[in-house]
Protein backbone atom coordinates (compact mmCIF):
# COMPACT_ATOMS: atom_id res chain seq x y z
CA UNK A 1 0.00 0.00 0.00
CA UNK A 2 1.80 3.37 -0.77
CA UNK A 3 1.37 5.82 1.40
CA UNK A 4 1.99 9.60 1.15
CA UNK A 5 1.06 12.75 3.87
CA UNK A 6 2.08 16.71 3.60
CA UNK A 7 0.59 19.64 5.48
CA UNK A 8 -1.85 22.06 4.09
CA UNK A 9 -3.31 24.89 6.13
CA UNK A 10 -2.10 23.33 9.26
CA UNK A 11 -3.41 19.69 8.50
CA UNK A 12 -1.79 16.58 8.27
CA UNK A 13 -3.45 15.16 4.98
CA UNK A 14 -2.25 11.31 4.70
CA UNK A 15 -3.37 9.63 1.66
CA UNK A 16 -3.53 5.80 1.00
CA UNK A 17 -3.37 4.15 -2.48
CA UNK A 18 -3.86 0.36 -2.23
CA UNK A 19 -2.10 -2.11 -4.76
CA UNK A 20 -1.27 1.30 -6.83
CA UNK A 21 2.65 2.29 -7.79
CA UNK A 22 2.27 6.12 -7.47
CA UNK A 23 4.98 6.67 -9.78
CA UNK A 24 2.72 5.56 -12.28
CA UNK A 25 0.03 7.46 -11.91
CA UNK A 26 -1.08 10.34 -13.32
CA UNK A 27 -2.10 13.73 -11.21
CA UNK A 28 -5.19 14.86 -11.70
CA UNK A 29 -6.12 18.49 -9.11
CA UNK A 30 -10.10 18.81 -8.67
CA UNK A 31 -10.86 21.87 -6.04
CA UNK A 32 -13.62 20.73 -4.33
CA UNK A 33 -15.14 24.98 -3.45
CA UNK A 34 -18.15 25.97 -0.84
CA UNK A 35 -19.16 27.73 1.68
CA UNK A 36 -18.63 26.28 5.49
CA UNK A 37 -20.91 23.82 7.32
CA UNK A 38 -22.27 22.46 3.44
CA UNK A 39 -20.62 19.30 3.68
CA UNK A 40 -17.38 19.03 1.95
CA UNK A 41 -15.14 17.20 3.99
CA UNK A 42 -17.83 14.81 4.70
CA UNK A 43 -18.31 14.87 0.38
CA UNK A 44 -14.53 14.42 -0.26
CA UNK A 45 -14.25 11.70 2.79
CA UNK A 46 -17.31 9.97 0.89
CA UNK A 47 -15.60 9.99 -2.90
CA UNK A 48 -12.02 8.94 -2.01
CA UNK A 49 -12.82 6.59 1.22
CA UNK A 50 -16.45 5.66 0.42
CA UNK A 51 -17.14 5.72 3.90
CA UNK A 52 -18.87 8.36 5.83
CA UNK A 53 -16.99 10.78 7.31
CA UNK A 54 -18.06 9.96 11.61
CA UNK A 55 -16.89 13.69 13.12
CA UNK A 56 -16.68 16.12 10.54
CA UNK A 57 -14.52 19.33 11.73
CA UNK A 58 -13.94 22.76 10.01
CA UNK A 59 -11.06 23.01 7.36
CA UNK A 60 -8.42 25.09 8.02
CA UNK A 61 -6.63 26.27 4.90
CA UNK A 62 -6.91 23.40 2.68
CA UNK A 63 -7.12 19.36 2.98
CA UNK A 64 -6.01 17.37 0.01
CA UNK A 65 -7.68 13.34 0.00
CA UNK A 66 -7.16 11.03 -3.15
CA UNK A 67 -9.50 9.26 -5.39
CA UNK A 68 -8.25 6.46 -7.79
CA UNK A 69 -10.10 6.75 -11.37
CA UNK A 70 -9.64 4.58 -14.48
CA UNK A 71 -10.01 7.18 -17.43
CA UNK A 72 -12.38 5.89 -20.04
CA UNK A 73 -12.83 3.11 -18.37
CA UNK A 74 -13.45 -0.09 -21.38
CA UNK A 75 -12.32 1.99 -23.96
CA UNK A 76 -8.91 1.79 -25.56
CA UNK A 77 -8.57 5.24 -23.92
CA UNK A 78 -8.03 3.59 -20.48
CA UNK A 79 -5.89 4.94 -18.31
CA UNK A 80 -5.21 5.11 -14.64
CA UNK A 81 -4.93 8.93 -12.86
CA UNK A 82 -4.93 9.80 -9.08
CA UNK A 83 -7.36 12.44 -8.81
CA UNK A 84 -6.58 15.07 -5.38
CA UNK A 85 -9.29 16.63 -4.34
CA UNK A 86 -8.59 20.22 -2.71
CA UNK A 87 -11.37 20.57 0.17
CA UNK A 88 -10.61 24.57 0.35
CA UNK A 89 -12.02 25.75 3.65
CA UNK A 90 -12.78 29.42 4.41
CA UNK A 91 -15.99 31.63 3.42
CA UNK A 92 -16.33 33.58 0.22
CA UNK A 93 -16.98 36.76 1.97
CA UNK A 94 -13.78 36.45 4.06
CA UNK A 95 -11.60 39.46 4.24
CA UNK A 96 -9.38 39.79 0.67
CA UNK A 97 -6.30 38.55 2.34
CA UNK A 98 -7.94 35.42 3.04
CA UNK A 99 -8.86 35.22 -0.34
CA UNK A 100 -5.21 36.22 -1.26
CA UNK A 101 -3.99 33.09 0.66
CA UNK A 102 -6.64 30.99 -1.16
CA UNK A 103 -5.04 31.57 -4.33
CA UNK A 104 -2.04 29.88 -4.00
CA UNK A 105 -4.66 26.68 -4.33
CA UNK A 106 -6.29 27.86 -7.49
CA UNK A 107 -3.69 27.17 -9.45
CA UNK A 108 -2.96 24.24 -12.19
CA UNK A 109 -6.98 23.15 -11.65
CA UNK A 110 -8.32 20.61 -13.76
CA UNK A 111 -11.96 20.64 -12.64
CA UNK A 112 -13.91 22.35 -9.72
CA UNK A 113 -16.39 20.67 -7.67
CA UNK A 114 -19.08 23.45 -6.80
CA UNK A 115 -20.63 22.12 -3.59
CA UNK A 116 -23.41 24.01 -1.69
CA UNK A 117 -26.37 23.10 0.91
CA UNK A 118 -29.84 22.02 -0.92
CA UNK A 119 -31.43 23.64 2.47
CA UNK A 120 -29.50 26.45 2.68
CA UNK A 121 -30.96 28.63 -0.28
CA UNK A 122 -27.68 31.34 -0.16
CA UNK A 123 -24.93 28.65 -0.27
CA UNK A 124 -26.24 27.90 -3.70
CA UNK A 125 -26.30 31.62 -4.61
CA UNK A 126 -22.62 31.98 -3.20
CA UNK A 127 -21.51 29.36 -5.79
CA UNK A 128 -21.10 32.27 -8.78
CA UNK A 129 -18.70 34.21 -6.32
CA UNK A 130 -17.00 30.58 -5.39
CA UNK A 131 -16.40 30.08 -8.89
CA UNK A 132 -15.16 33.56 -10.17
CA UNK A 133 -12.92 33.66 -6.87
CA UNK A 134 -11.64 29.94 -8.68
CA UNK A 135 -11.30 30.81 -11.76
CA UNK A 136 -10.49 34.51 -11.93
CA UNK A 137 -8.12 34.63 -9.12
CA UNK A 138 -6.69 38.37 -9.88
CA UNK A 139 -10.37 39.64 -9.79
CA UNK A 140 -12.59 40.79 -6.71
CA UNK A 141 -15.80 38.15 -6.48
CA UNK A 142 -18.12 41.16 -6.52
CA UNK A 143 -20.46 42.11 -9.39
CA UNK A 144 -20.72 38.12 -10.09
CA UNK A 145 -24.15 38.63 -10.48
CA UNK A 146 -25.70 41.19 -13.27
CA UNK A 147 -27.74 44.16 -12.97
CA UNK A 148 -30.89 42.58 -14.17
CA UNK A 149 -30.21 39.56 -11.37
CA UNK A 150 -29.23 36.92 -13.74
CA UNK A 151 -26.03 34.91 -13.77
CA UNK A 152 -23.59 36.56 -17.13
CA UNK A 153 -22.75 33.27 -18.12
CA UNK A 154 -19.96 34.85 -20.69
CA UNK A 155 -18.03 35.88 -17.80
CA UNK A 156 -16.10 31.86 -17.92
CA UNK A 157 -17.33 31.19 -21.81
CA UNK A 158 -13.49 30.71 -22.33
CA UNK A 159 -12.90 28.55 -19.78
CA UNK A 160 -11.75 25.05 -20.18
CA UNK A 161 -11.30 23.78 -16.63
CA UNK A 162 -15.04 21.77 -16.49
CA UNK A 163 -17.59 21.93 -13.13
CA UNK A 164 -19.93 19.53 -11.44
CA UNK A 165 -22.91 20.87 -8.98
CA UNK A 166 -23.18 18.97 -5.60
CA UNK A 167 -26.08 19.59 -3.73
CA UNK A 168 -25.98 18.16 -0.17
CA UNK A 169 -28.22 17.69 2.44
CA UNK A 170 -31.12 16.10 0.50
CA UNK A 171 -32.11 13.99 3.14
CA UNK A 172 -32.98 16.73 5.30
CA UNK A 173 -35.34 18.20 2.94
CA UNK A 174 -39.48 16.61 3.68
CA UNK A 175 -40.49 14.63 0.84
CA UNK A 176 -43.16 17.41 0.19
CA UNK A 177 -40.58 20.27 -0.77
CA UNK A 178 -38.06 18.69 -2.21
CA UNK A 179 -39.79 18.93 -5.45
CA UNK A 180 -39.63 22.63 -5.43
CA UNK A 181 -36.10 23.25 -3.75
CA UNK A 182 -34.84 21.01 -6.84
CA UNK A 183 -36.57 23.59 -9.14
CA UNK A 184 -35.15 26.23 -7.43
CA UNK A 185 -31.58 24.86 -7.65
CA UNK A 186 -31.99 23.53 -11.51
CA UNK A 187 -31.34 27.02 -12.98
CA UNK A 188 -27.71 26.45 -11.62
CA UNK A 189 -26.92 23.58 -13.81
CA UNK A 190 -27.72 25.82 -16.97
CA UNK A 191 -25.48 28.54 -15.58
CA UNK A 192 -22.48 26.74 -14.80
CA UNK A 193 -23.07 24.30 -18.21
CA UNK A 194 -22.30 21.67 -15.70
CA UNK A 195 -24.15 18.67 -14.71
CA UNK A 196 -25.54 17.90 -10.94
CA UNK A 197 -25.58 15.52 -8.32
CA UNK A 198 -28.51 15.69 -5.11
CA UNK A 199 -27.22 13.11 -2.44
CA UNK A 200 -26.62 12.55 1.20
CA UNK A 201 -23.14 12.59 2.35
CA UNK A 202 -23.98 9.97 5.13
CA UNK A 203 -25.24 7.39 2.66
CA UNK A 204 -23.41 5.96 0.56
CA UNK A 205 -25.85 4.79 -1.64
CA UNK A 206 -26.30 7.89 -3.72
CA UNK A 207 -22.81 6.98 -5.17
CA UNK A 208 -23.31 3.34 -5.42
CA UNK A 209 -21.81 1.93 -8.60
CA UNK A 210 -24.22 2.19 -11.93
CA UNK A 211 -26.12 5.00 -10.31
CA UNK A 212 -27.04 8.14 -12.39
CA UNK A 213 -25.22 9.78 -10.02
CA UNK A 214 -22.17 7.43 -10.51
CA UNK A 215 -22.19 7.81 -14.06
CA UNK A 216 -22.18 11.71 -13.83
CA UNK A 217 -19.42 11.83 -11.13
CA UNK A 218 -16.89 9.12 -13.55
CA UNK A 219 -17.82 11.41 -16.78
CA UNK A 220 -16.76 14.54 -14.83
CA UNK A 221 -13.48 13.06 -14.02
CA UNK A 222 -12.79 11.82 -17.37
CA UNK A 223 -13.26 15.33 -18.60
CA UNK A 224 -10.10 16.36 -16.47
C-alpha cells in the first residue's frame, strides 16, 4: 500500500493508495469549493474513502484526500490517474487577504467541484462568487451577479477547466418540498453548463456503482 502525507493549512493530509505504484500514476487536481458547514469534507471523505466521514470538523486552509479513477474506463482510452481533491475551507466573503492566501490553491486546476447546501438557499447563490474567486483569481468576487439579477454566463465562456454541482443535504429536505427546492436549484446547472448531483453525504448509496449519479461523477473526471 503506498502511502503519502504533507501539510496544508495546518493539516496533516495522509493519503492511502492500495495495490497502486504512485509513480505511475497520473495527477489529476479537482478543487472541491463551498461555503462552510455544506458538507465538503464529509463529500470528499465519501468519494475517495467511500465511507462516511463519523466527526466532521472545520477546514483550516486546505485538505487534500485522493480518489483512484480509471479514465475511459473499457475503452482503448483507459488509463489510470490519481485524482486530489482540494477541500478549500474558508468563506467567500472572508476578508481579501484570506482570499489572497486561497489563491495559491487555485492554481494548475483541472476541474472544480461546486458544492453548496440544498437547504440552505444562499450557499447555492454563493456558488457564482466561489467560482469567479476559482477561476479569476486576480479579480474581486463582486459584481458576479448582473444588474438585471441573472447569472452573465460569458463571464467563464473561455474557460476550459469543467464543473460539477453537488447539492448536499437532501435527506434533510421533507419529501413534500423537495420537489420545489430542486426547481429552485436547476437554474444552476444551466449557468455553470455543468451537470448535478442531489445526495446525502452519510449514505453511501447515492454513489453506489451504476447510479445516475455514478455515471455523472466518472464522466466529470474523465473530462479532467
Amino acid at each position: 500500500m503506498e502511502r503519502f502525507s504533507f501539510f496544508m493549512g495546518g493539516t496533516c493530509v495522509v493519503c492511502l493508495l492500495p495495490g497502486r505504484k504512485m509513480a505511475s500514476l497520473d495527477r489529476v487536481k479537482v478543487l472541491v469549493l463551498g461555503d462552510s458547514g455544506v458538507g465538503k469534507s464529509s463529500l470528499v471523505h465519501l468519494l475517495c474513502q467511500n465511507q462516511v466521514l463519523g466527526n466532521p470538523s472545520w477546514t483550516v486552509g486546505c485538505s487534500v484526500d485522493v480518489r483512484v479513477h480509471d479514465y475511459k474506463e473499457g475503452t482503448p482510452e483507459e488509463k489510470t490517474y490519481y485524482i486530489e481533491l482540494w477541500d478549500v475551507g474558508g468563506s467567500v466573503g472572508s476578508a481579501s487577504s484570506l482570499k489572497s492566501t486561497r489563491a495559491v490553491f487555485y492554481n494548475s486546476v483541472n476541474g472544480i467541484v461546486l458544492v453548496h447546501d440544498l437547504t440552505n438557499k444562499k450557499s447555492s447563490q454563493n456558488l457564482y462568487r466561489w467560482s469567479l474567486e476559482a477561476l479569476n483569481k486576480d479579480s474581486s468576487p463582486t459584481g458576479v451577479i448582473v444588474s438585471n439579477g441573472d447569472y452573465d454566463r460569458e463571464q467563464f465562456a473561455d474557460s476550459s477547466v469543467p464543473l460539477l454541482l453537488i447539492g448536499t443535504k437532501f435527506d434533510q429536505i421533507p419529501e413534500n418540498k423537495r420537489s420545489s427546492v430542486l426547481n429552485r436549484t436547476a437554474f444552476l446547472s444551466e449557468d455553470f453548463n455543468a451537470e448535478e448531483i442531489n445526495l446525502d453525504c452519510t449514505n453511501p448509496r447515492y454513489l453506489a456503482a451504476g447510479t445516475s449519479n455514478a455515471v455523472k461523477l466518472s464522466r466529470f473526471f474523465d473530462k479532467r
